[in-house]
N, C-alpha and C. Protein backbone atom coordinates (compact mmCIF):
# COMPACT_ATOMS: atom_id res chain seq x y z
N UNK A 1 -21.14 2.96 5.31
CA UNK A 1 -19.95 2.42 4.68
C UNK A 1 -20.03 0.91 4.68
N UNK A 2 -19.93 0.31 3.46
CA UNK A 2 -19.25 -1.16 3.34
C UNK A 2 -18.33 -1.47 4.37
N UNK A 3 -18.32 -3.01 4.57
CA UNK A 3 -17.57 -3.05 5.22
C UNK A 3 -15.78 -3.01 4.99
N UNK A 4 -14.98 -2.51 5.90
CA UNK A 4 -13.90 -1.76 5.29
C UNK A 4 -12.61 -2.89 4.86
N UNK A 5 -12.97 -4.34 5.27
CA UNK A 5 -12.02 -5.39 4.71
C UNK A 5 -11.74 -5.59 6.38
N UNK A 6 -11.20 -6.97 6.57
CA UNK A 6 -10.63 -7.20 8.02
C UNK A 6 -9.43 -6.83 8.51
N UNK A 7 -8.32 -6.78 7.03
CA UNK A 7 -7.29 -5.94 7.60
C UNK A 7 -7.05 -5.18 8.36
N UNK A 8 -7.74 -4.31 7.30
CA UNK A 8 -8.24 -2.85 7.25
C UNK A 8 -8.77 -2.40 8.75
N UNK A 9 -9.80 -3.01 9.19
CA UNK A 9 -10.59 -3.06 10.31
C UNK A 9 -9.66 -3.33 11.41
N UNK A 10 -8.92 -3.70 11.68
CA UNK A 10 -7.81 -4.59 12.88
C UNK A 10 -6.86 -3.84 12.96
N UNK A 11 -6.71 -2.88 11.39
CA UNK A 11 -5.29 -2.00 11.66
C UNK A 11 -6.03 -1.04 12.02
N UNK A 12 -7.27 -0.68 11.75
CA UNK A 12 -7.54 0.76 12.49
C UNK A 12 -7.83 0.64 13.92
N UNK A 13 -8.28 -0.16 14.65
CA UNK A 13 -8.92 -0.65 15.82
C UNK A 13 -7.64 -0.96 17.03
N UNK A 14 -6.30 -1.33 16.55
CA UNK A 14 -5.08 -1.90 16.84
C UNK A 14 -4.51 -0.11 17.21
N UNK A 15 -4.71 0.84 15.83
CA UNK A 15 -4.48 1.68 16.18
C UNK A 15 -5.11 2.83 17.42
N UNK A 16 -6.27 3.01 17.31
CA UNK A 16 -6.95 3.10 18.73
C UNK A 16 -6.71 2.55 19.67
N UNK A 17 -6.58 1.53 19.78
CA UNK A 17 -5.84 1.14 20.89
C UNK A 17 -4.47 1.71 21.75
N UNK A 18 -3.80 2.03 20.41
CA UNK A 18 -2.87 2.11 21.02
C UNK A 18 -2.43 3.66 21.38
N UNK A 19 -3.00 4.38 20.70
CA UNK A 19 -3.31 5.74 20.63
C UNK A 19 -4.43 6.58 21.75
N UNK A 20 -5.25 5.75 22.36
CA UNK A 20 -6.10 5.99 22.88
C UNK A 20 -5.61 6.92 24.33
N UNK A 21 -6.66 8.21 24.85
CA UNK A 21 -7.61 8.23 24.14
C UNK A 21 -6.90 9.75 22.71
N UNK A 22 -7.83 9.29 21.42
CA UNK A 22 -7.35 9.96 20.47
C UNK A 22 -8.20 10.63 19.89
N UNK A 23 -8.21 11.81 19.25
CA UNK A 23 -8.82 12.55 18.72
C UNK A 23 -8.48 12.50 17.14
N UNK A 24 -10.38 12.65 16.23
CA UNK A 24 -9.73 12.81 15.04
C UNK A 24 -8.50 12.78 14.29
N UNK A 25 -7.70 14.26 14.80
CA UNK A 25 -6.71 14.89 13.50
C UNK A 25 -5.59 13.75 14.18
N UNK A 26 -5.90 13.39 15.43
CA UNK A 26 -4.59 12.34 15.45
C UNK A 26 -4.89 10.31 14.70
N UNK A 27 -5.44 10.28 14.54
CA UNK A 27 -6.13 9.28 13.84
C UNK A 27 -5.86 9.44 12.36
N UNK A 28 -6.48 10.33 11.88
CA UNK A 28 -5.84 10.74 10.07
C UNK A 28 -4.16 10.84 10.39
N UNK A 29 -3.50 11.51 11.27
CA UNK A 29 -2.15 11.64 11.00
C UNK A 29 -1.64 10.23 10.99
N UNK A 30 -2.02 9.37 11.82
CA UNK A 30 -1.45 7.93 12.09
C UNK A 30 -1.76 7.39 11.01
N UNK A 31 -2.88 7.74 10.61
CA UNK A 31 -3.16 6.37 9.39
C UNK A 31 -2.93 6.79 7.78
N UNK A 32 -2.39 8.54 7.80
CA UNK A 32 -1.94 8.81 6.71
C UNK A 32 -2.95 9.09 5.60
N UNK A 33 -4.06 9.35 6.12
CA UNK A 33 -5.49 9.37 5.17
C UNK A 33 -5.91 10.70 5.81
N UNK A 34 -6.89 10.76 4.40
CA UNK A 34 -7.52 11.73 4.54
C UNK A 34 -8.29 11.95 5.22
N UNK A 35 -9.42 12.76 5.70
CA UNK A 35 -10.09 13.41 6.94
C UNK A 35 -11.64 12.54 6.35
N UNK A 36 -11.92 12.10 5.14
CA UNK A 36 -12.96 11.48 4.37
C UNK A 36 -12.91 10.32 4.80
N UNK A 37 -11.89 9.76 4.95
CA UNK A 37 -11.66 8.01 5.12
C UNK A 37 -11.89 7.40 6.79
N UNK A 38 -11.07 8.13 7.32
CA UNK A 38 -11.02 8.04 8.72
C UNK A 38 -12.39 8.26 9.05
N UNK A 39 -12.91 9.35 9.02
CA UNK A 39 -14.33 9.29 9.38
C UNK A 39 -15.07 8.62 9.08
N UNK A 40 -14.97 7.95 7.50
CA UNK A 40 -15.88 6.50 7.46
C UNK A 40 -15.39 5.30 8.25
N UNK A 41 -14.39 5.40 8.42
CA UNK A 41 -13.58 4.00 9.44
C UNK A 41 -14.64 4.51 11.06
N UNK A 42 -14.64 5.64 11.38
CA UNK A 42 -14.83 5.53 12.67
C UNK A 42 -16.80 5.02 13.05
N UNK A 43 -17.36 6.20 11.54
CA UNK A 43 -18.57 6.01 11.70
C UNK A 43 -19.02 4.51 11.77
N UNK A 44 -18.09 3.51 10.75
CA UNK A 44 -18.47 2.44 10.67
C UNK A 44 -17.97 1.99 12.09
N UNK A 45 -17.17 1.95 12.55
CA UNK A 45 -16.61 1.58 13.92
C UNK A 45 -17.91 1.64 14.98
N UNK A 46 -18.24 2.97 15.00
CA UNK A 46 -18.85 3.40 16.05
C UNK A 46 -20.34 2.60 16.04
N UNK A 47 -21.00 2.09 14.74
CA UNK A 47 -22.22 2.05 14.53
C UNK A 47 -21.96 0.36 14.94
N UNK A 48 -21.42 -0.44 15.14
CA UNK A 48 -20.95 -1.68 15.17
C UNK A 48 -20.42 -1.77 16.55
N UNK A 49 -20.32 -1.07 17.41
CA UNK A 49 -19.65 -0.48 18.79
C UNK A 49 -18.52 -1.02 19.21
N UNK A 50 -17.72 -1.05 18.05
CA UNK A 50 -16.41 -1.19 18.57
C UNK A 50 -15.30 0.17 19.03
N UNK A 51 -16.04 1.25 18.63
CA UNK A 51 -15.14 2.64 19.27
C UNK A 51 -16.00 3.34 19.80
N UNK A 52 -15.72 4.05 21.26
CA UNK A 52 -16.64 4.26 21.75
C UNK A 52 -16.19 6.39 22.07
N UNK A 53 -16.80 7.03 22.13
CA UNK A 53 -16.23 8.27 22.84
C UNK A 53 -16.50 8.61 23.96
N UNK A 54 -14.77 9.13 23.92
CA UNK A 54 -14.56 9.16 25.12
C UNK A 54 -14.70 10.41 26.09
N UNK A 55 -14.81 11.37 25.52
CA UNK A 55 -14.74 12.66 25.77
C UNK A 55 -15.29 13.96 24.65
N UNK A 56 -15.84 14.91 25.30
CA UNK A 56 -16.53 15.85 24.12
C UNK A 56 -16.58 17.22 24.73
N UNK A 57 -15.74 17.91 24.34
CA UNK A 57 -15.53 19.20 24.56
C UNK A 57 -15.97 20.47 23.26
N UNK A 58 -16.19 21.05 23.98
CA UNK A 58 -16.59 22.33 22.83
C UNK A 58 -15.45 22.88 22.92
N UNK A 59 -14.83 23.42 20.98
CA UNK A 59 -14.22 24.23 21.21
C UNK A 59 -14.04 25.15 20.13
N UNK A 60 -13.21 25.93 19.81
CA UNK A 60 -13.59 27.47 19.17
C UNK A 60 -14.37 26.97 17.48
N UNK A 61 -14.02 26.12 17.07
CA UNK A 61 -14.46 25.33 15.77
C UNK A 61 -16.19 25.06 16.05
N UNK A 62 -16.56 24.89 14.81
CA UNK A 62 -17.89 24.11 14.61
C UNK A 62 -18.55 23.33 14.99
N UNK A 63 -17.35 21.76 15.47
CA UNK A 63 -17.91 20.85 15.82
C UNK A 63 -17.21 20.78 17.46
N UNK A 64 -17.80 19.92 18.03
CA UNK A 64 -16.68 19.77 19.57
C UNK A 64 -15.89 18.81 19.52
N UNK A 65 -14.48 18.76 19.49
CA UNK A 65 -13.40 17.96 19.82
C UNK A 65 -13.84 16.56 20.75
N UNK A 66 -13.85 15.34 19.58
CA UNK A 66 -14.08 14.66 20.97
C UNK A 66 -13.00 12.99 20.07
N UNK A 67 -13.03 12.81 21.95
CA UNK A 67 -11.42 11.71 21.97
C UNK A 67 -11.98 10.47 21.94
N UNK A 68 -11.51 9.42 21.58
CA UNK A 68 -12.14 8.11 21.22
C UNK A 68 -11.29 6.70 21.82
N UNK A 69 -11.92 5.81 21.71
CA UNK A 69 -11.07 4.71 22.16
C UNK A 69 -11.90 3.08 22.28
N UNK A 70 -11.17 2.47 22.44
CA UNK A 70 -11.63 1.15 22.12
C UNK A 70 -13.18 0.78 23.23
N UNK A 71 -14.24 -0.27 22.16
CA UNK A 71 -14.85 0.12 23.47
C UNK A 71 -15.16 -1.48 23.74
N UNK A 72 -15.41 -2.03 25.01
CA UNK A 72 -14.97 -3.37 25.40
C UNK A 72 -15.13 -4.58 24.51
N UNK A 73 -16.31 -4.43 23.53
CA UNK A 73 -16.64 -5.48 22.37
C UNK A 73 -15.42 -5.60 21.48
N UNK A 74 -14.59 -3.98 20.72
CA UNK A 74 -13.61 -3.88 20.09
C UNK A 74 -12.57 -4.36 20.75
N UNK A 75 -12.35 -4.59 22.00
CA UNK A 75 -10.97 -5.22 22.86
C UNK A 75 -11.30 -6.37 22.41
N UNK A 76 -12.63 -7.15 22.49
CA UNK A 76 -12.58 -8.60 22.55
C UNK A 76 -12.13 -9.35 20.93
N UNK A 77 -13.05 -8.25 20.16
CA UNK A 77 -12.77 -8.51 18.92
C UNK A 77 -10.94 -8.44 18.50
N UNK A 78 -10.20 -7.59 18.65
CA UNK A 78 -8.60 -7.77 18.50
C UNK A 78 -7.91 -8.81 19.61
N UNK A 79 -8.53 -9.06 20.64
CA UNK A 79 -7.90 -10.20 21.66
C UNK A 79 -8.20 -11.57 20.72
N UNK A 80 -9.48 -11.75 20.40
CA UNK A 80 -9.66 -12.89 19.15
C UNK A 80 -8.61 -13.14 18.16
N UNK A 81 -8.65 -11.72 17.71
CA UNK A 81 -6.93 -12.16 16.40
C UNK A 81 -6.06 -12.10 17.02
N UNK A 82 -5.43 -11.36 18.06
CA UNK A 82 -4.34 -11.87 18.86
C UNK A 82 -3.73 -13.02 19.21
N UNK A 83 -5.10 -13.78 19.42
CA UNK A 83 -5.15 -15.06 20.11
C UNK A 83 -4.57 -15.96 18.80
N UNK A 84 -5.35 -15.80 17.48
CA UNK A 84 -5.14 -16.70 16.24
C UNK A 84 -3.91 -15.99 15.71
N UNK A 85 -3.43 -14.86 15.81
CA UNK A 85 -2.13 -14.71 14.87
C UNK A 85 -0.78 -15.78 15.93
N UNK A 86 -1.57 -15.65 17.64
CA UNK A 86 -0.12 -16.15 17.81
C UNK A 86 -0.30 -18.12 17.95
N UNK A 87 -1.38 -18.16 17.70
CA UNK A 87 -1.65 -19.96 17.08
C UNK A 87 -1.16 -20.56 15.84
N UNK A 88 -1.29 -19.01 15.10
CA UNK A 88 -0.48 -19.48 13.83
C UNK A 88 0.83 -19.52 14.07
N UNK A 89 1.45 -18.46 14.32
CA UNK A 89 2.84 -18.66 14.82
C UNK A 89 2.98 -19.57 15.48
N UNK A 90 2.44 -20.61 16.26
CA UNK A 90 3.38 -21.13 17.10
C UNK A 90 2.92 -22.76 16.23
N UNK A 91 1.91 -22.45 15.60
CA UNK A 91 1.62 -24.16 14.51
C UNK A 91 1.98 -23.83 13.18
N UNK A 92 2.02 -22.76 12.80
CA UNK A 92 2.15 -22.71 10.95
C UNK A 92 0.87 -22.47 10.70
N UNK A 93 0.71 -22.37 9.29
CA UNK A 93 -0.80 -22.14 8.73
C UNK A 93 -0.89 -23.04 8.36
N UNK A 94 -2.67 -23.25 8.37
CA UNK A 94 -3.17 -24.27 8.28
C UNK A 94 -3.13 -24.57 6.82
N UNK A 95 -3.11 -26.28 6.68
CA UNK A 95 -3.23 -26.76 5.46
C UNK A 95 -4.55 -26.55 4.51
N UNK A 96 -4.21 -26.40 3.55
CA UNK A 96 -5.89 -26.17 2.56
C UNK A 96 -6.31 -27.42 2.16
């Protein structure tokens, strides 16, 4: 997958976070997408190691259930915009 935009990237990663630890079908429910999208968000996630898994169980299905969550590079990476959304807030945006 391309990369998915930085928004994009920060709202899914923000969401793991906060969800954590989370499985798939709870990930599509949060983000309101389809089972196609999310999985490219995560594969791309995962291959970049910002989500890491957390857990992997077999269960009556095909594949094994497994739970996910931020993995310490992805903390640092949203502590970074944390850091600049609340710089902006507290200076304004910067002049062009």
């Amino acid at each position: 997958m391309e990369n998915p935009g930085l928004r994009t990237l920060i709202s899914f990663l923000n969401q793991v976070k906060r969800q954590a630890p989370v499985n798939f079908s709870g990930l599509a429910r949060g983000r309101r997408r389809g089972y196609g999208m999310v999985n490219r968000y995560l594969r791309y996630c995962m291959g970049k190691d910002l989500i890491i898994i957390v857990s992997e169980r077999r269960t009556r299905g095909r594949y094994p259930s497994k739970t996910y969550a931020l993995s310490e590079r992805g903390s640092k990476l949203l502590a970074i915009f944390d850091e600049e959304k609340e710089e902006t807030a507290v200076r304004g945006p910067r002049p062009h």
